[in-house]
N, C-alpha and C. Protein backbone atom coordinates (compact mmCIF):
# COMPACT_ATOMS: atom_id res chain seq x y z
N UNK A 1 -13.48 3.57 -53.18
CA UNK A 1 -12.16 3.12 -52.78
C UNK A 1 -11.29 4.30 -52.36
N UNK A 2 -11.17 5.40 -53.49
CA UNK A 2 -10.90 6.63 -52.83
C UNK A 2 -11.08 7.31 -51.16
N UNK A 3 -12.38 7.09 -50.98
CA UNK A 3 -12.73 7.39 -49.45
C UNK A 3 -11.92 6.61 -48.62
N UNK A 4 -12.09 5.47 -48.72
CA UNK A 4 -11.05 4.59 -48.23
C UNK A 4 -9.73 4.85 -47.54
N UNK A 5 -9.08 5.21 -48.26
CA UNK A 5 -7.62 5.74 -48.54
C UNK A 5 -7.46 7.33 -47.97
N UNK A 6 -8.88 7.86 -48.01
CA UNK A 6 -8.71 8.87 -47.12
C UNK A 6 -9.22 8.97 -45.82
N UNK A 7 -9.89 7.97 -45.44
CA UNK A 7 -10.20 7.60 -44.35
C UNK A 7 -9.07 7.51 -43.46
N UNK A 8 -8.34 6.42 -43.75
CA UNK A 8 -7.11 5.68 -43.33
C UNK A 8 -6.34 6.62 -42.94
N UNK A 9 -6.16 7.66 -44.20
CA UNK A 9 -5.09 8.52 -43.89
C UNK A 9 -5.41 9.77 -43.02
N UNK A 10 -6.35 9.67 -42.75
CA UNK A 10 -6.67 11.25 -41.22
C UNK A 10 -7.44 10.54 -40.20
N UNK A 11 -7.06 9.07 -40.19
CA UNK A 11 -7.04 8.38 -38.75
C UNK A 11 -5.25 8.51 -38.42
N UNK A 12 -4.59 8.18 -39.41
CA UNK A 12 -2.91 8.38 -38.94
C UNK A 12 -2.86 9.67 -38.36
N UNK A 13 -3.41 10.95 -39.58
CA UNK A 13 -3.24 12.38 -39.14
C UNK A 13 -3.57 12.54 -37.47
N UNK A 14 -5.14 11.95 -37.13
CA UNK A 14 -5.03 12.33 -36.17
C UNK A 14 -4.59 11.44 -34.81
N UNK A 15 -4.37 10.27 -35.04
CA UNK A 15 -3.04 9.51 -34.12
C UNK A 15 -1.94 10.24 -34.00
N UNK A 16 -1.47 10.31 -34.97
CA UNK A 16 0.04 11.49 -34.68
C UNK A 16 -0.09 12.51 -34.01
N UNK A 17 -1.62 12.99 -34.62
CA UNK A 17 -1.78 14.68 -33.46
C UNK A 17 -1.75 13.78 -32.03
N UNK A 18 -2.68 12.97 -31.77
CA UNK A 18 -2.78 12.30 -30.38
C UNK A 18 -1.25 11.81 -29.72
N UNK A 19 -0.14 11.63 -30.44
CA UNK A 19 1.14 11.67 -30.48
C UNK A 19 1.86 12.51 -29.91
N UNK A 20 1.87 13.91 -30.55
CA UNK A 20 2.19 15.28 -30.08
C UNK A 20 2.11 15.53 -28.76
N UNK A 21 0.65 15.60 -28.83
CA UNK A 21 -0.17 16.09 -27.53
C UNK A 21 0.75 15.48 -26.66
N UNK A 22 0.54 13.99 -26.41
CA UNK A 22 1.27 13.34 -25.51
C UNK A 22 2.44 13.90 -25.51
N UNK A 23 3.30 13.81 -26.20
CA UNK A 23 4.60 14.06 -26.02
C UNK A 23 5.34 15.26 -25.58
N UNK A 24 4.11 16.45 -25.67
CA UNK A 24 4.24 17.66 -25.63
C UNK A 24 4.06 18.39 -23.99
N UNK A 25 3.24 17.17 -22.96
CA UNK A 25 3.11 17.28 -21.71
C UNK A 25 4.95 17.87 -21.13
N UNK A 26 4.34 18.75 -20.13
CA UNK A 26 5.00 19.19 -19.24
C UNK A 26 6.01 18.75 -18.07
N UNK A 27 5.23 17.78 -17.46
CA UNK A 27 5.28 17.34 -16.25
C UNK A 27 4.44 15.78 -16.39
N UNK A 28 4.95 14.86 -15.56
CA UNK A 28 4.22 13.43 -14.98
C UNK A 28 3.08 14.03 -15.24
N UNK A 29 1.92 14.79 -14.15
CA UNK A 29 0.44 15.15 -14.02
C UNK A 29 0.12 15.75 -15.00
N UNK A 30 0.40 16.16 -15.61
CA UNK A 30 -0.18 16.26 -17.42
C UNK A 30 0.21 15.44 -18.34
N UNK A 31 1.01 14.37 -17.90
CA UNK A 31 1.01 13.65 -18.94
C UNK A 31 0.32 12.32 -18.83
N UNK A 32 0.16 12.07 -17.61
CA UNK A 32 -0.97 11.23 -17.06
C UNK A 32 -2.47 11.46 -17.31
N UNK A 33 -2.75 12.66 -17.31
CA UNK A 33 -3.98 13.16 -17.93
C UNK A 33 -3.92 12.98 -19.22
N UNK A 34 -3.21 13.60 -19.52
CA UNK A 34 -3.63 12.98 -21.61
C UNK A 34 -3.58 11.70 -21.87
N UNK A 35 -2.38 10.90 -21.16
CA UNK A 35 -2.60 9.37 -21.52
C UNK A 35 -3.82 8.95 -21.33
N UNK A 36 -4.44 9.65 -20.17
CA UNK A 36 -6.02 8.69 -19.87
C UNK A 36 -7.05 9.45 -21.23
N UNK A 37 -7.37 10.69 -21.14
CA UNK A 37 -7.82 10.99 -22.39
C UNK A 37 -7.53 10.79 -23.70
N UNK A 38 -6.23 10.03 -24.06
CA UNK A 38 -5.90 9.63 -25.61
C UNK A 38 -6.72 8.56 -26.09
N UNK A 39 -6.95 8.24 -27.35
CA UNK A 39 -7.39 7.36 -27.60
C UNK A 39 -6.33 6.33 -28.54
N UNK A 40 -5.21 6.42 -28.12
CA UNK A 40 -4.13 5.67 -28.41
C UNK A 40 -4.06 4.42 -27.63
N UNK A 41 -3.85 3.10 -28.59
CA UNK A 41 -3.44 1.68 -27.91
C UNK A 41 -2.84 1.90 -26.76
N UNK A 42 -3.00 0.86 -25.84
CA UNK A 42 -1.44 1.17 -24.54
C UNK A 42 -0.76 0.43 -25.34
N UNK A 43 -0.43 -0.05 -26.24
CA UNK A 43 0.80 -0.44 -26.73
C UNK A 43 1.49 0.92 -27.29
N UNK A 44 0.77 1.57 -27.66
CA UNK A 44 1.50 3.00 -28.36
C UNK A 44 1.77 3.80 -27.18
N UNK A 45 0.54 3.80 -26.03
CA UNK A 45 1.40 4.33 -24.63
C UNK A 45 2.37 4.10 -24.01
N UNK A 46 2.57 3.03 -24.06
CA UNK A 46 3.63 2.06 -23.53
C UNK A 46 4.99 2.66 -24.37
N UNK A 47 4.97 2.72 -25.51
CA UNK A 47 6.31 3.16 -26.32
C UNK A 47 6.43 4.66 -26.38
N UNK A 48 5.36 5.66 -26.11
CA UNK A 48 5.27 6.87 -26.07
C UNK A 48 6.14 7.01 -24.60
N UNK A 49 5.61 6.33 -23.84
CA UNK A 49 6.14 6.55 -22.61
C UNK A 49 7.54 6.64 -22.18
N UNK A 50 7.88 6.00 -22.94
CA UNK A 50 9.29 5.67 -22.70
C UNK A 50 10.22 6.91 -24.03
N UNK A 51 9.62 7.02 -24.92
CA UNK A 51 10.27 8.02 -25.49
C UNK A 51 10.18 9.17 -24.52
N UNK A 52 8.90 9.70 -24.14
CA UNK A 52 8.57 10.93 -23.35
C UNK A 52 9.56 11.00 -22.15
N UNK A 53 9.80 9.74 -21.36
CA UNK A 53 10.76 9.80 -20.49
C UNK A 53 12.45 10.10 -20.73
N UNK A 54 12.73 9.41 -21.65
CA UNK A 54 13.97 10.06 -22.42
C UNK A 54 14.09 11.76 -23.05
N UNK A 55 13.11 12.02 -23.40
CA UNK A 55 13.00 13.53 -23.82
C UNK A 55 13.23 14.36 -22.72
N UNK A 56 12.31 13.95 -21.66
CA UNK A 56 11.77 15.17 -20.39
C UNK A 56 13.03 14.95 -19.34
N UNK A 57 13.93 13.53 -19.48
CA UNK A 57 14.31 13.24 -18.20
C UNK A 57 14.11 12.98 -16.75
N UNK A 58 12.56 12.70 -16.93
CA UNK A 58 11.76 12.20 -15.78
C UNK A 58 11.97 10.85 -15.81
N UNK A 59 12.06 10.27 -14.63
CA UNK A 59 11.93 8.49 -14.39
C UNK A 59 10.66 8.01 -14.28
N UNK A 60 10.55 6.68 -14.05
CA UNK A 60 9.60 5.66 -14.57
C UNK A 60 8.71 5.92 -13.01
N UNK A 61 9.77 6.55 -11.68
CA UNK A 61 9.36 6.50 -10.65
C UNK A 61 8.12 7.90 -10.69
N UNK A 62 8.85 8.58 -11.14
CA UNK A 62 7.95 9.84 -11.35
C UNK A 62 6.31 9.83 -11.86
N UNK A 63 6.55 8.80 -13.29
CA UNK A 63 5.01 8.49 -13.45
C UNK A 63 4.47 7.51 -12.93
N UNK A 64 4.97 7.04 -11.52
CA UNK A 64 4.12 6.05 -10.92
C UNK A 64 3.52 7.63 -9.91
N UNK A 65 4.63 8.10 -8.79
CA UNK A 65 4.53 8.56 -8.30
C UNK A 65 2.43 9.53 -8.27
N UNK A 66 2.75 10.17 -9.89
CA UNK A 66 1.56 11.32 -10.32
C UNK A 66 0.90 9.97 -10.59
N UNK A 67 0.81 9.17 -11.09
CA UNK A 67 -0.07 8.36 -11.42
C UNK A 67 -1.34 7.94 -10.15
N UNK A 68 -0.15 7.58 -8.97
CA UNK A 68 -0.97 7.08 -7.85
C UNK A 68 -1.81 8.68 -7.32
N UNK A 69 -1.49 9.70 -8.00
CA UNK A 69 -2.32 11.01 -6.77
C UNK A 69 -3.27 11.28 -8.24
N UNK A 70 -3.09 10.39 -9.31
CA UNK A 70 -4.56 10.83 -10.22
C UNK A 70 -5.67 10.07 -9.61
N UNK A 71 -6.78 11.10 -9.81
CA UNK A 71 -8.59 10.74 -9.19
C UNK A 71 -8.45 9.25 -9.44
N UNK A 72 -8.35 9.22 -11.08
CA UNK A 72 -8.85 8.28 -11.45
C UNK A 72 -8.55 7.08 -10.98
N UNK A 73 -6.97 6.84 -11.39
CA UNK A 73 -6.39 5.88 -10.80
C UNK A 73 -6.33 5.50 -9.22
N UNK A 74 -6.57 7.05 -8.23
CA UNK A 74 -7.05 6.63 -7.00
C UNK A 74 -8.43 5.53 -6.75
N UNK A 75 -9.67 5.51 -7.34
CA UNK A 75 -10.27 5.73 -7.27
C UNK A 75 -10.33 3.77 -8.30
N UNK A 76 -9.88 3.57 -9.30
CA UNK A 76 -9.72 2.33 -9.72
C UNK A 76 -8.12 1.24 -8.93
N UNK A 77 -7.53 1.90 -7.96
CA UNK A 77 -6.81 1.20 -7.24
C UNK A 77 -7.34 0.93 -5.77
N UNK A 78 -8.35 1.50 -5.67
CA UNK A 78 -9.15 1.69 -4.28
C UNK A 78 -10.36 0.66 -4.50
N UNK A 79 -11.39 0.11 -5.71
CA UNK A 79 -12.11 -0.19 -5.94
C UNK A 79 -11.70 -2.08 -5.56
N UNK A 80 -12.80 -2.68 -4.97
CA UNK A 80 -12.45 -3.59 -4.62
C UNK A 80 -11.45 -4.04 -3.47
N UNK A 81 -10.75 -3.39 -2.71
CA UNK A 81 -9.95 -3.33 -1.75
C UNK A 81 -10.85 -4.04 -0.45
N UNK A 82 -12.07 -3.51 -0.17
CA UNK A 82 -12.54 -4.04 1.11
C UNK A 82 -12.88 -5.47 0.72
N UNK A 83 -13.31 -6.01 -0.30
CA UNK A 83 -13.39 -7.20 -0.51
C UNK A 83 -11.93 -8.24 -0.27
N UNK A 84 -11.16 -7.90 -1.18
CA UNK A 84 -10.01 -8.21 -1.37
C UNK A 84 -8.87 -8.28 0.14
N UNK A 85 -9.34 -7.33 0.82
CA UNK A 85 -8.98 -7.83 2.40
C UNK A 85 -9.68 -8.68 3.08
N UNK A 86 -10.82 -9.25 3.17
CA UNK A 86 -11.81 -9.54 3.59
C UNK A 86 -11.48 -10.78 3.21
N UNK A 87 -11.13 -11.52 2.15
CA UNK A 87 -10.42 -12.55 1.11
C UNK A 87 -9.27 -13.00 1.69
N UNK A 88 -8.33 -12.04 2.29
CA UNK A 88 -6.81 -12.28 2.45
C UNK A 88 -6.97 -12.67 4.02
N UNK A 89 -8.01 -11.77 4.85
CA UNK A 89 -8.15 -12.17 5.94
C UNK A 89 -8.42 -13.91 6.37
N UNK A 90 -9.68 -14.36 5.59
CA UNK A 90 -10.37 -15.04 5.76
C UNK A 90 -9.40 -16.56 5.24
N UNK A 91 -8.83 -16.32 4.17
CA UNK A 91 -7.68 -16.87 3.73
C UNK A 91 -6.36 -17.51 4.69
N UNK A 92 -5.99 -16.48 5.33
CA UNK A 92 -4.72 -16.16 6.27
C UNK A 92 -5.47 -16.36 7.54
N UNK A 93 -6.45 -17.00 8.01
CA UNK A 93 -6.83 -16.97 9.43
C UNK A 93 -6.26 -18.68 9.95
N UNK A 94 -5.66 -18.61 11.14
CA UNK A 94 -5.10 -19.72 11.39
C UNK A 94 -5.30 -20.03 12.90
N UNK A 95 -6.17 -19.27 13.68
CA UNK A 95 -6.72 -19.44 14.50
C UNK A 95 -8.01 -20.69 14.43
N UNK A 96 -8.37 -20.24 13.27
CA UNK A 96 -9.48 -21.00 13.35
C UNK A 96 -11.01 -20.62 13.98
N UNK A 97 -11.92 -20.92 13.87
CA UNK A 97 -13.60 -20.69 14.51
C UNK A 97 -13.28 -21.25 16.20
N UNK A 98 -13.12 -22.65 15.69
CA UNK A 98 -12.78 -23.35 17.36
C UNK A 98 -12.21 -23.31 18.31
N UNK A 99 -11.22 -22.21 18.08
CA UNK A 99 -10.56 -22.40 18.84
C UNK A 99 -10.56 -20.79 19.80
N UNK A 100 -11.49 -20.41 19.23
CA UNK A 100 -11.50 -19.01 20.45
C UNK A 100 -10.90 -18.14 20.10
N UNK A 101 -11.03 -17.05 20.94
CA UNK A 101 -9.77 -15.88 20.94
C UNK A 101 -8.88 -16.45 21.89
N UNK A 102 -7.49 -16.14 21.26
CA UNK A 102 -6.14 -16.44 21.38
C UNK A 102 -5.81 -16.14 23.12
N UNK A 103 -5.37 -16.42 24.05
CA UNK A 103 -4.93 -15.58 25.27
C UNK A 103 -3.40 -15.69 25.20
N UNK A 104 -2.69 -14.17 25.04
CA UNK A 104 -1.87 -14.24 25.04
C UNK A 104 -0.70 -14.31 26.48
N UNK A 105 -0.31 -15.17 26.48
CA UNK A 105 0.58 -15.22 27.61
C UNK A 105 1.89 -14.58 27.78
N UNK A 106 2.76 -14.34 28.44
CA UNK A 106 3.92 -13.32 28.31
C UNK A 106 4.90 -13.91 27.68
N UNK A 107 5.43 -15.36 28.09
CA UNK A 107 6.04 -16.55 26.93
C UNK A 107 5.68 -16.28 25.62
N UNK A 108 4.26 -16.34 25.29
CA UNK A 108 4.03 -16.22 23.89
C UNK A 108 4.39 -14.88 23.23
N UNK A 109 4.43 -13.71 23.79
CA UNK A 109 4.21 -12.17 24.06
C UNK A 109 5.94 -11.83 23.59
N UNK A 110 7.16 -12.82 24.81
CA UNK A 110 8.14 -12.08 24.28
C UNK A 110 8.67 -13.13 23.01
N UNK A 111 8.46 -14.52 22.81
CA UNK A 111 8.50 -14.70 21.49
C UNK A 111 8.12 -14.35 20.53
N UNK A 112 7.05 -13.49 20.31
CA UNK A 112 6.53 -12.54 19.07
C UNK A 112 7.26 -11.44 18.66
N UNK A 113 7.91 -11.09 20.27
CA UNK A 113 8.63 -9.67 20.44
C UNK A 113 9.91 -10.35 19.46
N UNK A 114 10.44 -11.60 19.64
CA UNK A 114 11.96 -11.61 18.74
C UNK A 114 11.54 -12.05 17.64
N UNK A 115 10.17 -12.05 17.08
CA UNK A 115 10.28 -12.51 15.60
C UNK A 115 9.55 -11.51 14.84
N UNK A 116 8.57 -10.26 15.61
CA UNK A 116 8.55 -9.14 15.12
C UNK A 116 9.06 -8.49 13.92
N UNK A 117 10.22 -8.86 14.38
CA UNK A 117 11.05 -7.95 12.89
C UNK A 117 11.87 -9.01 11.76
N UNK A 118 11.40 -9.98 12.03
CA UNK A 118 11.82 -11.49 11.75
C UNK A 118 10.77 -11.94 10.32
N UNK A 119 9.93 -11.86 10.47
CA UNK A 119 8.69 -12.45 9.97
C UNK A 119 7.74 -11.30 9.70
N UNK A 120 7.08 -11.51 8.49
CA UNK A 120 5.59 -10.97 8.43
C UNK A 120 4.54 -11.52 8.85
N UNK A 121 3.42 -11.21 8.71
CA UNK A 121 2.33 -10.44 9.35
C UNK A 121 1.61 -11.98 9.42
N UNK A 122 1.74 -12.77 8.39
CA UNK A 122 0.55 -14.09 7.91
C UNK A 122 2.12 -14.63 8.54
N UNK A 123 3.11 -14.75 8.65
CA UNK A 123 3.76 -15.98 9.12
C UNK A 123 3.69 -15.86 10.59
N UNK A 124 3.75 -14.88 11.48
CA UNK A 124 3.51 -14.87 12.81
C UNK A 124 2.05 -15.45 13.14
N UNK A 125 1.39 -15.14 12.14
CA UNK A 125 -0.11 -15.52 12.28
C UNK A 125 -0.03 -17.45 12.51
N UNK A 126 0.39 -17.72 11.46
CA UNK A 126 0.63 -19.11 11.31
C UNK A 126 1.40 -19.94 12.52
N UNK A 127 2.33 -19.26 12.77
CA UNK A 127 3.47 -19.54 14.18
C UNK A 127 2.34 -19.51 15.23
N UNK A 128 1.61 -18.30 15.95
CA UNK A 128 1.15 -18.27 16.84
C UNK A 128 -0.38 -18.80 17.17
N UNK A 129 -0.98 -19.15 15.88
CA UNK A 129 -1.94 -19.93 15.33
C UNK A 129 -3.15 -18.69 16.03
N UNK A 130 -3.13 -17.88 14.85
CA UNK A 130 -4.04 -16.81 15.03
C UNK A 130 -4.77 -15.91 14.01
N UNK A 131 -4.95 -14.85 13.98
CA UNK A 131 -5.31 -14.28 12.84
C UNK A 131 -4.78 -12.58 12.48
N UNK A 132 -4.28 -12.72 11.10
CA UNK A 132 -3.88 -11.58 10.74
C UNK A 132 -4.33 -9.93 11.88
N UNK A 133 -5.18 -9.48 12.25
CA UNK A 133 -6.13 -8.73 13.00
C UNK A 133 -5.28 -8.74 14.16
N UNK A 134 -5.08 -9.94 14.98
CA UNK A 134 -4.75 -10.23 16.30
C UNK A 134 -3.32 -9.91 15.75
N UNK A 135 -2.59 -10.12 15.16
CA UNK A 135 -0.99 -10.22 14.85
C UNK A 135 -0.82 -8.27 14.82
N UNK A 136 -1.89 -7.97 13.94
CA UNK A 136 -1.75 -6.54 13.98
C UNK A 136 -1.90 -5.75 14.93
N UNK A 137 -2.67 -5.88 15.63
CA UNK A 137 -2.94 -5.91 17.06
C UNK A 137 -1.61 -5.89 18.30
N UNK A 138 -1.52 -6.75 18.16
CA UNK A 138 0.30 -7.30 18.58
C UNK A 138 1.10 -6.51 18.52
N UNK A 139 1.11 -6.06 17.24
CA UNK A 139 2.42 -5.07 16.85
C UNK A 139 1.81 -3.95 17.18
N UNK A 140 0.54 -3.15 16.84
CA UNK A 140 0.06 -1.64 17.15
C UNK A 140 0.69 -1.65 18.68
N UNK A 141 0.65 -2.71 19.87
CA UNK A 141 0.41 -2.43 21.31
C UNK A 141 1.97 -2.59 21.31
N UNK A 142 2.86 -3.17 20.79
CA UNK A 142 4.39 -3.04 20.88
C UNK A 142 4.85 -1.91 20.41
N UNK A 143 4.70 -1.12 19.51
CA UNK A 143 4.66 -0.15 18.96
C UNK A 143 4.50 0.95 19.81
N UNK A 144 3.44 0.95 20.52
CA UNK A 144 2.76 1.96 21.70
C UNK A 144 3.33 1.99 22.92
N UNK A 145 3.85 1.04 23.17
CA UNK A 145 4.60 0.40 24.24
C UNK A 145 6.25 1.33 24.40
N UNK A 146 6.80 0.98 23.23
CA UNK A 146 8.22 1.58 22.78
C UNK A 146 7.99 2.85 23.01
N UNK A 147 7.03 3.48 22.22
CA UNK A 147 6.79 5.02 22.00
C UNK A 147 6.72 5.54 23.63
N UNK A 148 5.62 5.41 24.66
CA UNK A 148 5.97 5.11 25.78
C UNK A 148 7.22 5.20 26.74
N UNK A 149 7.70 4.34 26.68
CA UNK A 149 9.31 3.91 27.00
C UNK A 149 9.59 5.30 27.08
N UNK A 150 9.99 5.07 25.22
CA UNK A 150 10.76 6.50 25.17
C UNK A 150 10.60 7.62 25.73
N UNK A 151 9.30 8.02 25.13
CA UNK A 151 9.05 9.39 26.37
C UNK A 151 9.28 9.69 27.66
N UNK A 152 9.12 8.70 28.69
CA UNK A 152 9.36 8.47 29.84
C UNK A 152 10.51 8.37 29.99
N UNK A 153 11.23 8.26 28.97
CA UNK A 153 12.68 7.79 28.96
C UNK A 153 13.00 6.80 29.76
N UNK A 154 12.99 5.65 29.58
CA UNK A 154 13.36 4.60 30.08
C UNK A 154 13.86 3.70 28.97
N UNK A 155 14.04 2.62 29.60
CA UNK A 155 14.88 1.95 28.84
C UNK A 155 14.56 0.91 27.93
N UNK A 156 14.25 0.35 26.36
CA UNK A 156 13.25 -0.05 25.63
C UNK A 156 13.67 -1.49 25.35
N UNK A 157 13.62 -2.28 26.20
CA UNK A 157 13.63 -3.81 26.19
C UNK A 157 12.48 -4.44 26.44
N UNK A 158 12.98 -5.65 25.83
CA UNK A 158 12.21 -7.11 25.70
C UNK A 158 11.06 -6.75 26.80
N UNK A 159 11.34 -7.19 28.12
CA UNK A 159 10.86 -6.94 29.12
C UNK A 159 10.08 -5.99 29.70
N UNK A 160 10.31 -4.55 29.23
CA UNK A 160 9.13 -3.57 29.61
C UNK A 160 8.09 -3.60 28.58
N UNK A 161 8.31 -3.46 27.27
CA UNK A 161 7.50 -3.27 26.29
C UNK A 161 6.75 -4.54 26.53
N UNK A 162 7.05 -6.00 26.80
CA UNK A 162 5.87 -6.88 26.82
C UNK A 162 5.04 -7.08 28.08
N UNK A 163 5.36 -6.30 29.16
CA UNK A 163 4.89 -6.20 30.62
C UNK A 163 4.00 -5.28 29.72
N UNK A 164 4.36 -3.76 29.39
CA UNK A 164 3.44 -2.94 28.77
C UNK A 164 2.44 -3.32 27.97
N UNK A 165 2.98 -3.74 27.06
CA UNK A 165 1.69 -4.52 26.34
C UNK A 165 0.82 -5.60 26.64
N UNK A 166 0.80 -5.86 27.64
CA UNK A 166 0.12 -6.31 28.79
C UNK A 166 -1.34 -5.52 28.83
N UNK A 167 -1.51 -4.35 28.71
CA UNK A 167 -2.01 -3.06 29.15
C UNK A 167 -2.79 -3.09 27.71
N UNK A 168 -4.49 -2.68 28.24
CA UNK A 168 -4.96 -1.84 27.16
C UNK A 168 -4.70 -1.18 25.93
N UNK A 169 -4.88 -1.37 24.34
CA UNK A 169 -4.42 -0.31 23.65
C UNK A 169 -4.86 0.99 23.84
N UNK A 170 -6.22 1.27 24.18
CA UNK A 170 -6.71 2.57 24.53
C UNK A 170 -5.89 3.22 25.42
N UNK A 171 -5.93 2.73 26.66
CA UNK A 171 -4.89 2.83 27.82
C UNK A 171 -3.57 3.34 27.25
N UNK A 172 -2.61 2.39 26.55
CA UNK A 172 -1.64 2.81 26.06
C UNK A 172 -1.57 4.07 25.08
N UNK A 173 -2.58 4.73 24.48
CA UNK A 173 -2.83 5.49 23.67
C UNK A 173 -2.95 6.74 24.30
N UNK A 174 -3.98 6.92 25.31
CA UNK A 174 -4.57 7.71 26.45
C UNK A 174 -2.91 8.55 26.98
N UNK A 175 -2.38 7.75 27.72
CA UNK A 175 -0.99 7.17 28.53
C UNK A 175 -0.06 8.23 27.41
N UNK A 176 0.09 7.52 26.25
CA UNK A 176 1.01 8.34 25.38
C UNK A 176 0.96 10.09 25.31
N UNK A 177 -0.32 10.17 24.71
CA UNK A 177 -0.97 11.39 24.42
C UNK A 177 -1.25 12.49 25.99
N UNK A 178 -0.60 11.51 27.03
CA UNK A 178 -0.50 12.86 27.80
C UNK A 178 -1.66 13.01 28.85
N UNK A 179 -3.02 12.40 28.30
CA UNK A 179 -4.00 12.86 29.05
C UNK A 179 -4.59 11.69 30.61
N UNK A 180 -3.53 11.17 30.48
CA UNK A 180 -3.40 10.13 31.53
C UNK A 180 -2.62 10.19 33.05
């Protein structure tokens, strides 16, 4: 029973050291590293955290910030992603199998142009009965279009940018970069 009781008590000892440590970090990126190496509950992370942030005067933004440039967490926020688009695509497609690729007409072209900044990405999709890909598409060549404009300095309306985007993205890319 004795053992017991001392068991117990240099699992606390060394939680508390695991305590320290934490608390004793420098910076977000060392303290992100020890959290992943502790063997403390995230419930005890979770409340460490927030003391540590009151101590150091770092914000909550800060340990997202180091959080997202750790390996690890790169690397378990990255995992599953190509699926998970692949899902959202297939999900969000409103074109349909039957119905072909989309031909965009200049009617359809400058109504996209006024809801562009109106709407996201799956609701234009839905409006123009198409697919996420093609919508992105849409915007990369409006995008390219403007950039364009500008350089040339001209003038960046409705009307040139969807005549432009009319045009090849390569083309438009080529065109930008000069070597055209």
């Amino acid at each position: 029973m004795a053992k017991k009781a001392k068991k117990s008590g240099s699992g606390s000892a060394k939680s508390e050291a695991e305590k320290k440590k934490l608390l004793s970090a420098k910076n977000p990126d060392q303290y992100i590293q020890r959290s992943l190496d502790s063997k403390l509950s995230r419930g005890e992370k979770g409340s460490l955290t927030r003391e540590w942030l009151e101590k150091t005067g770092y914000t909550h933004e800060d340990i997202l910030y180091a959080r997202n440039r750790n390996p690890y967490w790169k690397k378990q926020k990255g995992r599953g992603s190509y699926e998970r688009t692949l899902k959202r695509i297939k999900k969000l497609n409103f074109g349909g199998k039957s119905t072909g690729r989309k031909v965009w007409s200049d009617a359809d072209l400058g109504r996209f142009y006024e809801l562009n900044d109106k709407m996201a990405d799956w609701q234009l999709a839905q409006k123009f009965k198409t697919s996420l890909p093609a919508v992105n598409h849409i915007r990369r060549k409006f995008k390219l279009a403007k950039a364009l404009l500008e350089k040339q300095r001209k003038t960046v309306n409705k009307g040139a940018v969807v005549k432009l985007s009319r045009t090849d993205e390569k083309v438009l890319r080529t065109t930008l970069a000069g070597k055209r």
